[in-house]
C-alpha atoms as a PDB file:
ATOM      1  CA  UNK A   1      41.473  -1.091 -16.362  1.00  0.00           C
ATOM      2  CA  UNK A   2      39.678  -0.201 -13.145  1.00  0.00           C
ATOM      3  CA  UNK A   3      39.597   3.647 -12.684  1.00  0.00           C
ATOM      4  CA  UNK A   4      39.941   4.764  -8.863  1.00  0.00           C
ATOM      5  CA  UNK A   5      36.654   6.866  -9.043  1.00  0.00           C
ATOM      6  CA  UNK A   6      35.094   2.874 -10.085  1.00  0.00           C
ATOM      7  CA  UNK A   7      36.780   1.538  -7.140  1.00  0.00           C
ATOM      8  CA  UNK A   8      35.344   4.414  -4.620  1.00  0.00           C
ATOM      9  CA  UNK A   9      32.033   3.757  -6.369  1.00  0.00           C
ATOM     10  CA  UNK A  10      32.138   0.252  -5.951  1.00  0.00           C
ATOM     11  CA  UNK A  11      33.354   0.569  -2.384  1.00  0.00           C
ATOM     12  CA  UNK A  12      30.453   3.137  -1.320  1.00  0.00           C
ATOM     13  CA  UNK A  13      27.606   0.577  -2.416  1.00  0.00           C
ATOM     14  CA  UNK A  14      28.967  -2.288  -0.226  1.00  0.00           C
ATOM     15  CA  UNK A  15      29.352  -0.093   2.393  1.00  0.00           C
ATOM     16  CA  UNK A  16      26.234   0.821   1.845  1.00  0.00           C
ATOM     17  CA  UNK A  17      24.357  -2.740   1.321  1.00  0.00           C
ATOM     18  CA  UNK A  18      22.158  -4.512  -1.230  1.00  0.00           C
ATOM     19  CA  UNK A  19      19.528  -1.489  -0.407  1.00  0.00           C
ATOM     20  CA  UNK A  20      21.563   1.001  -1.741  1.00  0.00           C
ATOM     21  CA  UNK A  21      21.437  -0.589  -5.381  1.00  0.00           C
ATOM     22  CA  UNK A  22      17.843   0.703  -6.115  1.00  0.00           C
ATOM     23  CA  UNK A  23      16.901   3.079  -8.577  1.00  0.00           C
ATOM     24  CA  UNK A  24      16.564   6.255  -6.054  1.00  0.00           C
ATOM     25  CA  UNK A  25      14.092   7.901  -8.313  1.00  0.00           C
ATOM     26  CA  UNK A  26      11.614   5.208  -7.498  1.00  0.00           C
ATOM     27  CA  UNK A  27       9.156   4.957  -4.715  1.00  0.00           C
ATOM     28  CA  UNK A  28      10.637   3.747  -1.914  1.00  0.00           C
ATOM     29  CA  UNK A  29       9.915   2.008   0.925  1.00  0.00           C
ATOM     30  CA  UNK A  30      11.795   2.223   4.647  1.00  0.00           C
ATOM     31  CA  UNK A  31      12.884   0.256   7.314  1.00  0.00           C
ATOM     32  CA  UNK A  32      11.505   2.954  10.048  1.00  0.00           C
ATOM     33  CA  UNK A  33      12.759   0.755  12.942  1.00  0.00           C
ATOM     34  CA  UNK A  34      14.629  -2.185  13.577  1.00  0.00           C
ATOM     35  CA  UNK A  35      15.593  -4.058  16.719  1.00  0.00           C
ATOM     36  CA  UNK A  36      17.682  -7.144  16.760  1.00  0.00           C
ATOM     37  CA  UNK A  37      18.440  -9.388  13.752  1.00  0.00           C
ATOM     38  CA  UNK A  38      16.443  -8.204  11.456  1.00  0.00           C
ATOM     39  CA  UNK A  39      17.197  -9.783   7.503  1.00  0.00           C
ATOM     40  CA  UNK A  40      16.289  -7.684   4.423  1.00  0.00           C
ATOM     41  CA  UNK A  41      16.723  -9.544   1.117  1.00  0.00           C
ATOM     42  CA  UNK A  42      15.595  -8.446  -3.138  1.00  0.00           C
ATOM     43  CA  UNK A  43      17.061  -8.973  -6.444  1.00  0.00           C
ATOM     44  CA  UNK A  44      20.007  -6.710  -5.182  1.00  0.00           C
ATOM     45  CA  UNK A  45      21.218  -8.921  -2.819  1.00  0.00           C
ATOM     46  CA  UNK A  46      20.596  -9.752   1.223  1.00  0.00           C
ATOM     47  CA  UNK A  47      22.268  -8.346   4.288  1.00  0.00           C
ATOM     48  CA  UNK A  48      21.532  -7.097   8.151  1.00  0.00           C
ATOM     49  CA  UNK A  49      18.695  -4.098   8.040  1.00  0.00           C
ATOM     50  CA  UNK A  50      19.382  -1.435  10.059  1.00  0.00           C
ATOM     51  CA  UNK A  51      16.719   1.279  10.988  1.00  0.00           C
ATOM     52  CA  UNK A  52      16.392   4.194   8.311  1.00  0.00           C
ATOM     53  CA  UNK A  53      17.601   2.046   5.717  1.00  0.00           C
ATOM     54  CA  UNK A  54      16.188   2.004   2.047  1.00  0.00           C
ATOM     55  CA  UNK A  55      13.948  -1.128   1.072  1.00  0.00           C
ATOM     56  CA  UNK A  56      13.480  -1.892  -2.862  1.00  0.00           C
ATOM     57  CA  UNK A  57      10.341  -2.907  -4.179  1.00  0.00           C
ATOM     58  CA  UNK A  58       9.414  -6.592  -3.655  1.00  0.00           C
ATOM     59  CA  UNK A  59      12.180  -6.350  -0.930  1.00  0.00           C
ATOM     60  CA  UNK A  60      11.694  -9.176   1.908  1.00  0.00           C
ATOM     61  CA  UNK A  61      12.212  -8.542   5.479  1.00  0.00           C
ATOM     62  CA  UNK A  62      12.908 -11.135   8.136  1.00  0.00           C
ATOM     63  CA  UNK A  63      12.881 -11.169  12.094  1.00  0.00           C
ATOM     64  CA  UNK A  64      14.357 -13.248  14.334  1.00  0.00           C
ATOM     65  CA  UNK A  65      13.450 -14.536  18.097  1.00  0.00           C
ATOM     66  CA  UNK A  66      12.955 -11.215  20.164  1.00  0.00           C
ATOM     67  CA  UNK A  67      13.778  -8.913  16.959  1.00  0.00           C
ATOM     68  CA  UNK A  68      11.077  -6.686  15.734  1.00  0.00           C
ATOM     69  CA  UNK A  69      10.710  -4.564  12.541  1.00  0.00           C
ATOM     70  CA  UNK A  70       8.810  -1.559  11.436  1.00  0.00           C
ATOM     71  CA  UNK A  71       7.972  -0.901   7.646  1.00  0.00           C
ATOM     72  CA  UNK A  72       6.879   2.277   6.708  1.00  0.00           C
ATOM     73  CA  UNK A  73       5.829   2.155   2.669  1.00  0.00           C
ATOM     74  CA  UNK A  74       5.918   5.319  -0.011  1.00  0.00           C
ATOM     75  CA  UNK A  75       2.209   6.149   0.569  1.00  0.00           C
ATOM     76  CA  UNK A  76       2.711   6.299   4.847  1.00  0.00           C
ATOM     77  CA  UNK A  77       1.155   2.838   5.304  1.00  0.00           C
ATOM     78  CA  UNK A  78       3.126   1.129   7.706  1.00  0.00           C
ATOM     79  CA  UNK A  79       3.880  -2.302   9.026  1.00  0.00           C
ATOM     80  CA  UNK A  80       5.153  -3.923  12.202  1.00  0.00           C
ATOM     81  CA  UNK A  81       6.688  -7.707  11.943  1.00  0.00           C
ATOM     82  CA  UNK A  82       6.581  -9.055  15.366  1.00  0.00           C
ATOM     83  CA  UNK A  83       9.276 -11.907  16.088  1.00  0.00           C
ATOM     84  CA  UNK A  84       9.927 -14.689  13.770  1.00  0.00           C
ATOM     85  CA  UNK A  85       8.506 -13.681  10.817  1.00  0.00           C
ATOM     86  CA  UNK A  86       8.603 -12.662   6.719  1.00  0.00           C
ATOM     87  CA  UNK A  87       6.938  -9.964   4.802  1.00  0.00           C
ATOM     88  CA  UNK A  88       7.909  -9.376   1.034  1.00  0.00           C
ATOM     89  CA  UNK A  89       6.387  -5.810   0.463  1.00  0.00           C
ATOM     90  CA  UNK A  90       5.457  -4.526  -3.326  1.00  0.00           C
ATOM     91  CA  UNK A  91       3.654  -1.134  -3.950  1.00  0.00           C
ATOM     92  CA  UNK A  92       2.877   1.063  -7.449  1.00  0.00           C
ATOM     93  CA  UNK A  93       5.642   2.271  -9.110  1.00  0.00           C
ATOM     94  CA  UNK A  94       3.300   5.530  -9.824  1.00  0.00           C
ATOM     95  CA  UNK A  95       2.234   8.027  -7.766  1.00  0.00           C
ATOM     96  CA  UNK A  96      -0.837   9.494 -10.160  1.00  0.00           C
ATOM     97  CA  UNK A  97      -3.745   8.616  -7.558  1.00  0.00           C
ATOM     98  CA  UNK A  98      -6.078   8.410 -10.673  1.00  0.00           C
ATOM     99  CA  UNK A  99      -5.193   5.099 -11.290  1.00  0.00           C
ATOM    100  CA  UNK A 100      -5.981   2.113  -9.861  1.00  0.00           C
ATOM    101  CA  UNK A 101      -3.239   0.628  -7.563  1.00  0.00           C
ATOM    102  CA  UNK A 102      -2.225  -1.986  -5.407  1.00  0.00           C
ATOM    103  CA  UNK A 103      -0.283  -2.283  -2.185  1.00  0.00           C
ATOM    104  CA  UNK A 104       0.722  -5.950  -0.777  1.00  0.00           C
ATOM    105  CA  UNK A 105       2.241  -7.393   2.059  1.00  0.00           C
ATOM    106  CA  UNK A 106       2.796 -11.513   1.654  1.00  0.00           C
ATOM    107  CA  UNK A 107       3.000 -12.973   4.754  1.00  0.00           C
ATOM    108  CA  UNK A 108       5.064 -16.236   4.661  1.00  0.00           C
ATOM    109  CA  UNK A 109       5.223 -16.996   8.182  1.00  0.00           C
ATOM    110  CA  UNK A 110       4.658 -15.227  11.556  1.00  0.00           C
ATOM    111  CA  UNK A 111       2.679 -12.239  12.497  1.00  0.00           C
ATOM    112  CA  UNK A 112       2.400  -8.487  11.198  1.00  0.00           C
ATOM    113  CA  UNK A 113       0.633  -5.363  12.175  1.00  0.00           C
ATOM    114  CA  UNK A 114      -0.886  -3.461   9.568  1.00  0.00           C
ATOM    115  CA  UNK A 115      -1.700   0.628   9.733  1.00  0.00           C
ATOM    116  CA  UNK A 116      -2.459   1.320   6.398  1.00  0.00           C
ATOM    117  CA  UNK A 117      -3.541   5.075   5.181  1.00  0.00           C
ATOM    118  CA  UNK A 118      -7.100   5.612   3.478  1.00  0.00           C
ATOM    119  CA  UNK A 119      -7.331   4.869   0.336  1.00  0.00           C
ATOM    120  CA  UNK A 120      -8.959   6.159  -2.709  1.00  0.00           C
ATOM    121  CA  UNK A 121     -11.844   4.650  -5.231  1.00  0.00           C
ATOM    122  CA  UNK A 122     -10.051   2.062  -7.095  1.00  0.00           C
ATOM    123  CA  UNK A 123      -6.957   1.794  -4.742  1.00  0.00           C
ATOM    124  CA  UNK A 124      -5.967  -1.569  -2.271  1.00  0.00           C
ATOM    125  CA  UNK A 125      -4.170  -2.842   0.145  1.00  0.00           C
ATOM    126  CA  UNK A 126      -3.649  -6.470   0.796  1.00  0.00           C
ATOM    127  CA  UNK A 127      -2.120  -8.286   3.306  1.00  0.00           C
ATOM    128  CA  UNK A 128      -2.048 -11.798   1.348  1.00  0.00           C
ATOM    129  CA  UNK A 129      -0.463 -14.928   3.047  1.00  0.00           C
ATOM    130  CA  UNK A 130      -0.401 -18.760   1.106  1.00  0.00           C
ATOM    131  CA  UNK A 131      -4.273 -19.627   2.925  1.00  0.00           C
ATOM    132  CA  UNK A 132      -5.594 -15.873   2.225  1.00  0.00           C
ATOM    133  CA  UNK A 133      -5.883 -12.442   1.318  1.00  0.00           C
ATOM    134  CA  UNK A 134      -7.077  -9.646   3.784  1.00  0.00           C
ATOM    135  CA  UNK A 135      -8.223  -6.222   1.259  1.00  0.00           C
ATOM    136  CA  UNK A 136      -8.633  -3.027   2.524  1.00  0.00           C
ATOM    137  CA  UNK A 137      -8.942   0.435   2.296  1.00  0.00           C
ATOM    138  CA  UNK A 138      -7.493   2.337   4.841  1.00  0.00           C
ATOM    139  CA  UNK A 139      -7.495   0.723   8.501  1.00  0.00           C
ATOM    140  CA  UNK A 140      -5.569  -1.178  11.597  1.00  0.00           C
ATOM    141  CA  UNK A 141      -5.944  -4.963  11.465  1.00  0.00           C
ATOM    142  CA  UNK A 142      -3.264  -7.888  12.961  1.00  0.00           C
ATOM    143  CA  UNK A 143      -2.745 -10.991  11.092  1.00  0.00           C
ATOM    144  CA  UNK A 144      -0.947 -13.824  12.571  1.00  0.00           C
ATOM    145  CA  UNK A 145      -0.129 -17.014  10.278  1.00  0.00           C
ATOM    146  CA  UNK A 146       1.426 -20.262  10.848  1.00  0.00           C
ATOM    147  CA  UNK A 147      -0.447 -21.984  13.995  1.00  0.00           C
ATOM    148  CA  UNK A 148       0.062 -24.609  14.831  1.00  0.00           C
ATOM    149  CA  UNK A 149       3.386 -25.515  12.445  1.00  0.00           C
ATOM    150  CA  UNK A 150       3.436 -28.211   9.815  1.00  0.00           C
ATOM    151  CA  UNK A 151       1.588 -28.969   6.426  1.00  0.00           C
ATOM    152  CA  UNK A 152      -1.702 -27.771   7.936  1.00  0.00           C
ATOM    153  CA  UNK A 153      -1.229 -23.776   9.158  1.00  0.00           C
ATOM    154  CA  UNK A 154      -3.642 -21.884  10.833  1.00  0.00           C
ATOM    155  CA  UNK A 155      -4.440 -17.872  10.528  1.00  0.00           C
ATOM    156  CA  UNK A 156      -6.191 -15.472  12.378  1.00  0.00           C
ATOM    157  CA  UNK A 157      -7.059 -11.859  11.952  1.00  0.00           C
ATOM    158  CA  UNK A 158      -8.339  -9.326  14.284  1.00  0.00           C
ATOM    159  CA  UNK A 159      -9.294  -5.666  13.777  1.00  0.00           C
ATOM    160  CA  UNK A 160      -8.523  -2.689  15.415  1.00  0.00           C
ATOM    161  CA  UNK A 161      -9.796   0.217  13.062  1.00  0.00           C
ATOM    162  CA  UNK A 162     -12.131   0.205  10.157  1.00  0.00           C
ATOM    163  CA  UNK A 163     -12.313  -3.017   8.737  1.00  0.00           C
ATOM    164  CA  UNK A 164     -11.563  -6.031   6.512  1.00  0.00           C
ATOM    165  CA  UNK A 165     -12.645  -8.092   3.903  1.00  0.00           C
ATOM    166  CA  UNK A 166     -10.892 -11.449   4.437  1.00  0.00           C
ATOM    167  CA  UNK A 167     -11.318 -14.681   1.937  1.00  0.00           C
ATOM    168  CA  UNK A 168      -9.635 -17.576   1.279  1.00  0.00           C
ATOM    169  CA  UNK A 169      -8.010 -19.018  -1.538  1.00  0.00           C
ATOM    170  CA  UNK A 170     -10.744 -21.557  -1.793  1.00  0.00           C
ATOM    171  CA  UNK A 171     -13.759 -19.695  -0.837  1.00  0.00           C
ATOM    172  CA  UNK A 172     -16.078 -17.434  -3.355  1.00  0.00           C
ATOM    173  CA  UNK A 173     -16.943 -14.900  -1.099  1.00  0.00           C
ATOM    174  CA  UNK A 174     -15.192 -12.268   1.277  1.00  0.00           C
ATOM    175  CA  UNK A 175     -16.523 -11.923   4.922  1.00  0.00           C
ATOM    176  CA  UNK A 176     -16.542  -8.401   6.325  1.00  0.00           C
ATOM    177  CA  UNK A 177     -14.626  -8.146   9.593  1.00  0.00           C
ATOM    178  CA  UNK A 178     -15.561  -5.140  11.520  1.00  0.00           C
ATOM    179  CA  UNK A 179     -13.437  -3.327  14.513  1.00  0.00           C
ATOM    180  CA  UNK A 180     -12.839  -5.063  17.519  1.00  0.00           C
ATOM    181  CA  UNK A 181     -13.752  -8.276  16.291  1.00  0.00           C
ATOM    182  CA  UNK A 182     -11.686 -11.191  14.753  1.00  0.00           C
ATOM    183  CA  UNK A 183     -11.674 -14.306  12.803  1.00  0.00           C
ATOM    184  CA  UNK A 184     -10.008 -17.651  12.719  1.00  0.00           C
ATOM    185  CA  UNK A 185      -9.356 -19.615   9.378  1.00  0.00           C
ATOM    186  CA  UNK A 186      -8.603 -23.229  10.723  1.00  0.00           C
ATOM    187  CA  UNK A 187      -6.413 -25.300   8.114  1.00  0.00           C
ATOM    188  CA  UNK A 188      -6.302 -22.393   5.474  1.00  0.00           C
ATOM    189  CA  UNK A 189     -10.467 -22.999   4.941  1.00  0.00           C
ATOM    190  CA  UNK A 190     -13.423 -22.630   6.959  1.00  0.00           C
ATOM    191  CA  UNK A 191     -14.018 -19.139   8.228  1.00  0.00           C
ATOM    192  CA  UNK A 192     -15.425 -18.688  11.485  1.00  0.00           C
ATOM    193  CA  UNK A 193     -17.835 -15.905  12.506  1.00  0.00           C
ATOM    194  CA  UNK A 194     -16.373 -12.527  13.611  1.00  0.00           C
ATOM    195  CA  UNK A 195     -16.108 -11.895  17.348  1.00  0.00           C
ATOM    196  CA  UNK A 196     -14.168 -10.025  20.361  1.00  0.00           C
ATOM    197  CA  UNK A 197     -11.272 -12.155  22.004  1.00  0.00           C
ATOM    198  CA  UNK A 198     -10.251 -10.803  24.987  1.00  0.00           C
ATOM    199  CA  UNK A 199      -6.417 -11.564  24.412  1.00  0.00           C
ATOM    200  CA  UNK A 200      -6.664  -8.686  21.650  1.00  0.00           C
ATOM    201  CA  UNK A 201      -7.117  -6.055  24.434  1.00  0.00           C
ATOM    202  CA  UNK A 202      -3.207  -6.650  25.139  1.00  0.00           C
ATOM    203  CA  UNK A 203      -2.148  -6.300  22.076  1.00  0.00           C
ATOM    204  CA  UNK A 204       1.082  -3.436  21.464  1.00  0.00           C
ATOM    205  CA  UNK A 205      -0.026  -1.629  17.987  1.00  0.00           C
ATOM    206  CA  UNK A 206       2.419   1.112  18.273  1.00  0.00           C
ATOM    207  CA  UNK A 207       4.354   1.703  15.555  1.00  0.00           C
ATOM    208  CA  UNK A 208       6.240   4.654  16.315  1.00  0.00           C
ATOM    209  CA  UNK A 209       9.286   4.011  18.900  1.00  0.00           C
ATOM    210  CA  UNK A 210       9.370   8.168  19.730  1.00  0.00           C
ATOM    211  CA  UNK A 211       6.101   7.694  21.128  1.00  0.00           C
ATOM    212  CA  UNK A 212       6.730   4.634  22.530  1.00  0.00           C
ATOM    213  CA  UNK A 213       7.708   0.877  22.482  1.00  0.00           C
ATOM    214  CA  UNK A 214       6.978  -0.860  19.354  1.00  0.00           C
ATOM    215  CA  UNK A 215       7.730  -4.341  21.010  1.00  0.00           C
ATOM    216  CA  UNK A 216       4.522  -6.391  21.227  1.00  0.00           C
ATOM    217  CA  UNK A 217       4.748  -9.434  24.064  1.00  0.00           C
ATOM    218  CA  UNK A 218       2.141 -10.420  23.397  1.00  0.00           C
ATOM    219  CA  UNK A 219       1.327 -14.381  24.356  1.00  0.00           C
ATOM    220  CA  UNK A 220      -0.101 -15.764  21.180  1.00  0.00           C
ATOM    221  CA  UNK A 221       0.356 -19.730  22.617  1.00  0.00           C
ATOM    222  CA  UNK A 222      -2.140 -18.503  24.981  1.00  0.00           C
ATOM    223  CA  UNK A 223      -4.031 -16.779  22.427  1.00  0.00           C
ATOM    224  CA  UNK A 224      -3.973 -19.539  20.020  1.00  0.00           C
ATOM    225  CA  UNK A 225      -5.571 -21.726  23.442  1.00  0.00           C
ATOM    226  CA  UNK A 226      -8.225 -19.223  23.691  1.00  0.00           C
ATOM    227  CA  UNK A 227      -9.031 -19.460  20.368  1.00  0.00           C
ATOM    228  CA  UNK A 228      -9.386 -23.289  19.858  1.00  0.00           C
ATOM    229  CA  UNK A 229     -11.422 -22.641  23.335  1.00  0.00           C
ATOM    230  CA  UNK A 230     -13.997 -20.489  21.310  1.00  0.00           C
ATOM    231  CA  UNK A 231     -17.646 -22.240  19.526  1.00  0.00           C
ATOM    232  CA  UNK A 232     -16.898 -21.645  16.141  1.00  0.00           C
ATOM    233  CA  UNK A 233     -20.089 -22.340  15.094  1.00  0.00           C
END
């Protein structure tokens, strides 16, 4: 027989959403701002996010046309999903900095900002999509995948802070891309040599909508032109 303090229980967590259903003793991760439909889905179930609310680990979060989203992860890192895009996040389930741990963003589809806090010997943080893996250590870097659309996807990367080492799933080697320069990985393989693209200048990498808007407008059709305009060589 139900009890009525099971019901109210029961009735609190829908309320609440599939984010509610976490262990609250673990790290955590947060939606710091949404805008528009914004999707969060895990092993707890799927529903609207809303800004503030609670993301589990290896939670997913979607955006759709003109929604944006703004992740902020246990250790401060943060990341901003632009329109029409996924990001499943995953972080350590241990806060001891003495060992060696992994942060990851997987990019299905779309585009993502990436502020991510320094980090110490032994620790990463990876934004990884199905064509390649950007590593780092502490920096600002924007990674757009999915151009043009169909079987074969295109990805770039640009830097705004620090840098990156990006490689590809097929490639043996890492290429070091420094600040204010970018790369283009045509077809998910050959990576061309870092340089400035002007369309980068107008990119929005606020992250913080009290000091700000987060919205970035930017015109990546345009960009995407200017890219294919470039000598890769």
């Amino acid at each position: 027989m139900t009890t009525t303090k099971g019901l109210l229980l029961a009735s609190l967590l829908l309320a609440a959403g599939p984010l509610a259903a976490a262990d609250s003793k673990a790290p955590a991760a947060r939606l710091a701002y949404a805008k528009g439909d914004v999707t969060v889905e895990s092993k707890y179930g799927g529903g609207l996010g809303k800004t503030g609310a609670r993301l589990n680990h290896g939670a997913s979060v979607t955006t759709a046309p003109g929604a944006v989203a703004v992740i902020e992860l246990p250790d401060g890192s943060r990341l901003k999903l632009r329109e029409s895009s996924r990001v499943a996040v995953t972080w350590p389930g241990t806060n001891d900095s003495k060992s060696e741990t992994l942060a990851e963003a997987f990019l299905s589809y779309g585009s993502v900002f990436a502020k991510v806090t320094k980090r110490l010997a032994g620790q990463q943080f990876n934004v990884r999509t199905p064509s390649a893996v950007a590593a780092v250590r502490g920096t600002e870097f924007f990674t757009a995948y999915g151009r043009p659309k169909g079987e074969s996807r295109d990805l770039w990367v640009c830097v705004n802070e620090g840098s990156v080492e990006l490689s590809t799933t097929k490639s043996k080697k890492g290429l070091l891309v420094p600040a204010g320069k970018g790369v283009l990985i045509k077809s998910g393989t050959d990576l061309t040599k870092p340089q400035a693209y002007d369309w980068t200048k107008s990119l929005n990498w606020g992250m913080d909508a009290e000091k700000g808007p987060v919205e970035d407008k930017t015109d990546l059709d345009g960009a995407y032109s200017d890219l294919l305009d470039q000598d890769y060589r």
